[in-house]
Protein backbone atom coordinates (compact mmCIF):
# COMPACT_ATOMS: atom_id res chain seq x y z
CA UNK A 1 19.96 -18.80 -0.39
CA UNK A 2 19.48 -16.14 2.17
CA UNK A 3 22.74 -15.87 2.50
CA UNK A 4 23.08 -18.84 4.42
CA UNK A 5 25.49 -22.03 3.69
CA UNK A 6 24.21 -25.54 3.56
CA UNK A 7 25.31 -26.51 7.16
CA UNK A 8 23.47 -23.13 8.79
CA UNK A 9 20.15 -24.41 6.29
CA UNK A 10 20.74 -28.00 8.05
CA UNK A 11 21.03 -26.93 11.49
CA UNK A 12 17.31 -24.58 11.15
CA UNK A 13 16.34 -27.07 10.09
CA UNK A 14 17.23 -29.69 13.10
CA UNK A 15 16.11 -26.91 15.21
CA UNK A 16 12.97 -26.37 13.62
CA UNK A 17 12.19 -30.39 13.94
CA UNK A 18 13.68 -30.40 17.64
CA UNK A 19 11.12 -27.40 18.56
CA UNK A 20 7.89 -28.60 16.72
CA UNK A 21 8.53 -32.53 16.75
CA UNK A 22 8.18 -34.83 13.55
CA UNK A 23 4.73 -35.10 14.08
CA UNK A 24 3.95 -30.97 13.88
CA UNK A 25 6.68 -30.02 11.26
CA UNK A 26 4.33 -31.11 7.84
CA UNK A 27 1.50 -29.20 9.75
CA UNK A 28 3.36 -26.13 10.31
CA UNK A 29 5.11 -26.16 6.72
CA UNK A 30 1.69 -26.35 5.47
CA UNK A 31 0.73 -23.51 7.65
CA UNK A 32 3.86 -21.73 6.26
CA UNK A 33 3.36 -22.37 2.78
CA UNK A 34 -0.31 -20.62 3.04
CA UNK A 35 0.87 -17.72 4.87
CA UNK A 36 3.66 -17.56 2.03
CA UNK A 37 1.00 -17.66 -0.79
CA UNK A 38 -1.18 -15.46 0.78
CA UNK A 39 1.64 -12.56 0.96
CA UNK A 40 2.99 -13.12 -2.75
CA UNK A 41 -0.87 -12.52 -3.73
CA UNK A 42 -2.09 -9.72 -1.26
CA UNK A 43 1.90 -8.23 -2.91
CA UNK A 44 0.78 -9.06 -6.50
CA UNK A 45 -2.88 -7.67 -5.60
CA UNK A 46 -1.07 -4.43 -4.42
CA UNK A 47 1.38 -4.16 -7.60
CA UNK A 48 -1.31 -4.27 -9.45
CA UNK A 49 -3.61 -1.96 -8.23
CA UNK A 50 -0.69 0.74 -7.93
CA UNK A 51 0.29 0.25 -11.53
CA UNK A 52 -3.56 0.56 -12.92
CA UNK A 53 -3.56 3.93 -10.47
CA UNK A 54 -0.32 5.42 -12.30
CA UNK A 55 -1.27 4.56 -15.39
CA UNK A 56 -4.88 6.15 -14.46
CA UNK A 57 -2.66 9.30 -13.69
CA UNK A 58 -0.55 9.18 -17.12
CA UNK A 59 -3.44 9.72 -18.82
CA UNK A 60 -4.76 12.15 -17.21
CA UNK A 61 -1.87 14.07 -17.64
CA UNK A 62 -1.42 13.52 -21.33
CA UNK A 63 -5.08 14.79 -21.58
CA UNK A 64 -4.67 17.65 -19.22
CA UNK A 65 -1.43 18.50 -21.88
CA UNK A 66 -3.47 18.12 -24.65
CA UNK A 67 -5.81 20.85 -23.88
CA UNK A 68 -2.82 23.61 -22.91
């Protein structure tokens, strides 16, 4: 994952509880999660939009070669 072994994913992780507390860390992985979900759509919003645009443009081509 990452290219990271288990005992480099267990020490972020100690880390990550040391820094925020036990108290913060469900908060903040919440707050994680969201910002990760927002991304992956904002990326799929994106994909699609550029595919509909290319697409857009094949067809206009095939048109435009139509007519020649």
């Amino acid at each position: 994952m990452f290219g990271l072994g288990f005992s480099e994913i267990v020490l972020v992780l100690v880390v990550f509880i040391i820094l925020f507390g036990p108290d913060e860390v469900p908060k903040v992985a919440k707050s994680l999660s969201k910002l990760y979900r927002n991304i992956v759509n904002i990326k799929d919003d994106l994909n699609d939009s550029v595919t509909k645009e290319v697409n857009d443009l094949k067809t206009i081509k095939k048109n435009l070669e139509k007519k020649d």
